[in-house]
N, C-alpha and C. Protein backbone atom coordinates (compact mmCIF):
# COMPACT_ATOMS: atom_id res chain seq x y z
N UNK A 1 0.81 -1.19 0.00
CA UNK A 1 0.00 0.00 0.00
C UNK A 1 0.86 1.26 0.00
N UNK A 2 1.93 0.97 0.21
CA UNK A 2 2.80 2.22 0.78
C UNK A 2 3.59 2.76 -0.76
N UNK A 3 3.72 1.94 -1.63
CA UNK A 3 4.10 2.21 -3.16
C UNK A 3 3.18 2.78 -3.74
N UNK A 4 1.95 2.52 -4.01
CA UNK A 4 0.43 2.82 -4.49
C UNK A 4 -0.04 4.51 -3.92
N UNK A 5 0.42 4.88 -2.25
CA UNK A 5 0.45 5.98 -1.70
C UNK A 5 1.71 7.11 -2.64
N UNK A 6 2.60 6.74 -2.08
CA UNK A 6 4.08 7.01 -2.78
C UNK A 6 3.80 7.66 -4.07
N UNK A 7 3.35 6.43 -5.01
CA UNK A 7 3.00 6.78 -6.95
C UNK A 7 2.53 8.15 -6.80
N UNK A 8 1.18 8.16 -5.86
CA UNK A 8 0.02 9.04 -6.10
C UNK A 8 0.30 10.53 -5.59
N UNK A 9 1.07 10.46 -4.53
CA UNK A 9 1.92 11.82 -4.57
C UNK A 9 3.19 12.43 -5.36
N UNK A 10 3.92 11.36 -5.92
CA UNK A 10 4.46 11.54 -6.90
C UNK A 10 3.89 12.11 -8.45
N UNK A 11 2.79 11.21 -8.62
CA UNK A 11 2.03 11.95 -9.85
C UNK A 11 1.44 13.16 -9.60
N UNK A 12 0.91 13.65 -8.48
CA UNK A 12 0.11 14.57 -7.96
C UNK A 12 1.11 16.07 -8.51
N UNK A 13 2.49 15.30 -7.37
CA UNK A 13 3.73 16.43 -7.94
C UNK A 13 4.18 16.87 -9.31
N UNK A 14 4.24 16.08 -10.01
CA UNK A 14 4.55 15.84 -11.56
C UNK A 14 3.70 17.12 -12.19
N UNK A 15 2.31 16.69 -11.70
CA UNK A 15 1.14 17.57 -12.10
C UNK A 15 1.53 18.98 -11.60
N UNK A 16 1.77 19.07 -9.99
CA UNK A 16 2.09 20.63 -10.09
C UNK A 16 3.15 21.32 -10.93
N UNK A 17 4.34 20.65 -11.17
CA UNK A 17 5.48 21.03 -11.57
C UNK A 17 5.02 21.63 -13.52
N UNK A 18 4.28 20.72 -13.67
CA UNK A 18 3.80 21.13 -15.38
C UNK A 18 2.77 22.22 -14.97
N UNK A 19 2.03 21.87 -14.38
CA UNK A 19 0.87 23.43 -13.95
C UNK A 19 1.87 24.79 -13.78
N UNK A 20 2.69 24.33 -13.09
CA UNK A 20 3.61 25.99 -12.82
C UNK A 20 4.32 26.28 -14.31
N UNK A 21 4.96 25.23 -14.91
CA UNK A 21 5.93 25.33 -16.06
C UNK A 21 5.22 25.97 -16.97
N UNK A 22 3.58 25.74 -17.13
CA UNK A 22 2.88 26.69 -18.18
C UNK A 22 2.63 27.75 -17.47
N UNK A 23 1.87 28.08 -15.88
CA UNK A 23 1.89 28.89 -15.62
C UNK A 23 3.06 30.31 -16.03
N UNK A 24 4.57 29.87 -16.03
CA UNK A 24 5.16 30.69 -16.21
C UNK A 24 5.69 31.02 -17.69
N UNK A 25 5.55 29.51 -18.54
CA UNK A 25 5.73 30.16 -20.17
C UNK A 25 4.56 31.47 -20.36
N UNK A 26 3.21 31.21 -19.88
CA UNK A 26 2.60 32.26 -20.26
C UNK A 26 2.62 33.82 -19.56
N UNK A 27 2.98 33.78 -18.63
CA UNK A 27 3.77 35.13 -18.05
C UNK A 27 4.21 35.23 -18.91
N UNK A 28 5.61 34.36 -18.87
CA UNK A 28 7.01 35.51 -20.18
C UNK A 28 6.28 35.67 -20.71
N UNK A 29 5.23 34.89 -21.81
CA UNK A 29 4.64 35.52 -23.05
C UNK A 29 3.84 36.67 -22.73
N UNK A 30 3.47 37.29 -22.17
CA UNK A 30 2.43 38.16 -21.55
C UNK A 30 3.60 39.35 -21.39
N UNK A 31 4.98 38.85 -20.55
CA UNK A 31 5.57 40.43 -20.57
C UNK A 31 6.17 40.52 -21.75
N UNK A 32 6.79 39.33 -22.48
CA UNK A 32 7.39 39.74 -23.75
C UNK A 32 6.36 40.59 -25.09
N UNK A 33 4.90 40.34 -24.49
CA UNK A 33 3.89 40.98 -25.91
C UNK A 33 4.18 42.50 -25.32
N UNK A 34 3.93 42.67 -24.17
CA UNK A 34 3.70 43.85 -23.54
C UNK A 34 5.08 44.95 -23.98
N UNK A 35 6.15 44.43 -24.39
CA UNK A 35 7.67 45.64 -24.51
C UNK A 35 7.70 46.18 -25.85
N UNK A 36 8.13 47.55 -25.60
CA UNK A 36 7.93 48.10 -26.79
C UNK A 36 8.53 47.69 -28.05
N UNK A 37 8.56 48.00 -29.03
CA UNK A 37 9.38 47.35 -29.82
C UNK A 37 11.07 47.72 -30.26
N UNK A 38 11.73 48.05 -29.90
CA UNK A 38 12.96 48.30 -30.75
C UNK A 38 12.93 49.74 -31.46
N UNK A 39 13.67 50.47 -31.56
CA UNK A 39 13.65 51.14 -32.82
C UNK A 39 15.33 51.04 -33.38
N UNK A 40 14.92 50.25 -33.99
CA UNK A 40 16.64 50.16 -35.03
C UNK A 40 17.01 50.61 -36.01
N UNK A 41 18.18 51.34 -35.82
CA UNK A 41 18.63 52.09 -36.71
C UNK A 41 19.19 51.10 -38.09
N UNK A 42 19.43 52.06 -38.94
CA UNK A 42 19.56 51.34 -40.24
C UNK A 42 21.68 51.27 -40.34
N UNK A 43 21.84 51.87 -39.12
CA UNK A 43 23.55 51.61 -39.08
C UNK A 43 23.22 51.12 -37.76
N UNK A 44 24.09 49.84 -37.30
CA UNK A 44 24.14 49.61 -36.06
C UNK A 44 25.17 50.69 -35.32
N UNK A 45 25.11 51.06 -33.44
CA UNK A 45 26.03 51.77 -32.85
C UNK A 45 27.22 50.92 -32.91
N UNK A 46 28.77 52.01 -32.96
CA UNK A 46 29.82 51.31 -32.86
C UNK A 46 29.94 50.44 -32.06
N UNK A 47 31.13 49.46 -31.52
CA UNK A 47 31.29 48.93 -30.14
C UNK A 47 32.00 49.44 -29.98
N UNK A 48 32.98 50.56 -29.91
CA UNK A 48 34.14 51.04 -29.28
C UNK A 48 34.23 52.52 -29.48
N UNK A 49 34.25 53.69 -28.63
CA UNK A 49 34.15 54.90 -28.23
C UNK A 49 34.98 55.68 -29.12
N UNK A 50 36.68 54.76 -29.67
CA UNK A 50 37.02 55.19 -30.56
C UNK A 50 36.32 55.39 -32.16
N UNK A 51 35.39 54.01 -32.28
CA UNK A 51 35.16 54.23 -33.51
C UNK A 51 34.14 55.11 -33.71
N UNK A 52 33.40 55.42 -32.52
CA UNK A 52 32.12 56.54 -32.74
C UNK A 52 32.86 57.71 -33.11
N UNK A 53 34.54 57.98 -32.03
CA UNK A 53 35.15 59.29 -32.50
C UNK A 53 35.09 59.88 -33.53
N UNK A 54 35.90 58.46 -34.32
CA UNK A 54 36.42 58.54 -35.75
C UNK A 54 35.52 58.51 -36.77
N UNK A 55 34.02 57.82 -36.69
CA UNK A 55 32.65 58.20 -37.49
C UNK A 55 32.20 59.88 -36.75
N UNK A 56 32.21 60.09 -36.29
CA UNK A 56 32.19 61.57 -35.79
C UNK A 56 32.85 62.50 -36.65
N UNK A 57 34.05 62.16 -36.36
CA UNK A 57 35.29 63.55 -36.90
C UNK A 57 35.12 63.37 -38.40
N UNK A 58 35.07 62.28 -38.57
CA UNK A 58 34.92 62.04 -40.75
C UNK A 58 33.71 62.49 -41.03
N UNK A 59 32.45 62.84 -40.44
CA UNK A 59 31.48 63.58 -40.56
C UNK A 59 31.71 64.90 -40.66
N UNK A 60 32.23 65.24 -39.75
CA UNK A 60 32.57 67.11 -39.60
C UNK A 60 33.85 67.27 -40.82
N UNK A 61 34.58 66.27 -40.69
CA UNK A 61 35.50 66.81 -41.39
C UNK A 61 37.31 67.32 -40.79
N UNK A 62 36.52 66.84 -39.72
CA UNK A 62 37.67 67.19 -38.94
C UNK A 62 38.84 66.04 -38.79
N UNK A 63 39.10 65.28 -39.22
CA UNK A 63 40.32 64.16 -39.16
C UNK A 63 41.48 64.84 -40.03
N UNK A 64 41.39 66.24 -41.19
CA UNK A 64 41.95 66.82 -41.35
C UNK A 64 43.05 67.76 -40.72
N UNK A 65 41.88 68.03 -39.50
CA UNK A 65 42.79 69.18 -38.88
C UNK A 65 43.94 68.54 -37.79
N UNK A 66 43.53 67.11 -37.54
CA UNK A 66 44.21 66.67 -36.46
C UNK A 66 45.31 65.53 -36.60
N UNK A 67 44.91 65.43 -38.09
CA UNK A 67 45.84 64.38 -38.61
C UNK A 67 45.53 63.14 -38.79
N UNK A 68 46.05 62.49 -40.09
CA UNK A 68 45.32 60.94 -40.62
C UNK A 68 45.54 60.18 -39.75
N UNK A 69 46.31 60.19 -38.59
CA UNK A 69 46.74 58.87 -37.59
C UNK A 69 45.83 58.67 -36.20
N UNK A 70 44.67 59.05 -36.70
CA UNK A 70 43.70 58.82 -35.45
C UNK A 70 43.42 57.96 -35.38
């Protein structure tokens, strides 16, 4: 009797563990509908502070005044 007890809280558990597992796929889905969307630019941002410099200064024009070795 004590296996037959055992199973039945075991399955019982099984059951909560999938009840929560959807419980929480549908959260995320609920906050992921909810975020705004993106607005992406059609140039991605540099990764490095220098290269924003250097897209900067070749805009103005200025890599002239300071010299090609930037």
């Amino acid at each position: 009797m004590y296996s037959n007890f055992h199973h039945e809280i075991a399955k019982a558990r099984v059951a909560d563990i999938h009840e929560e597992i959807q419980r929480d796929t549908m959260a995320r889905a609920a906050r992921t509908g909810r975020r705004a969307p993106k607005n992406q630019s059609a140039r991605p941002a540099p990764r490095f502070p220098v290269a924003a410099a250097r897209r900067v200064l070749t805009m103005l024009g200025a890599h002239a005044m300071l010299g090609a070795d930037i």
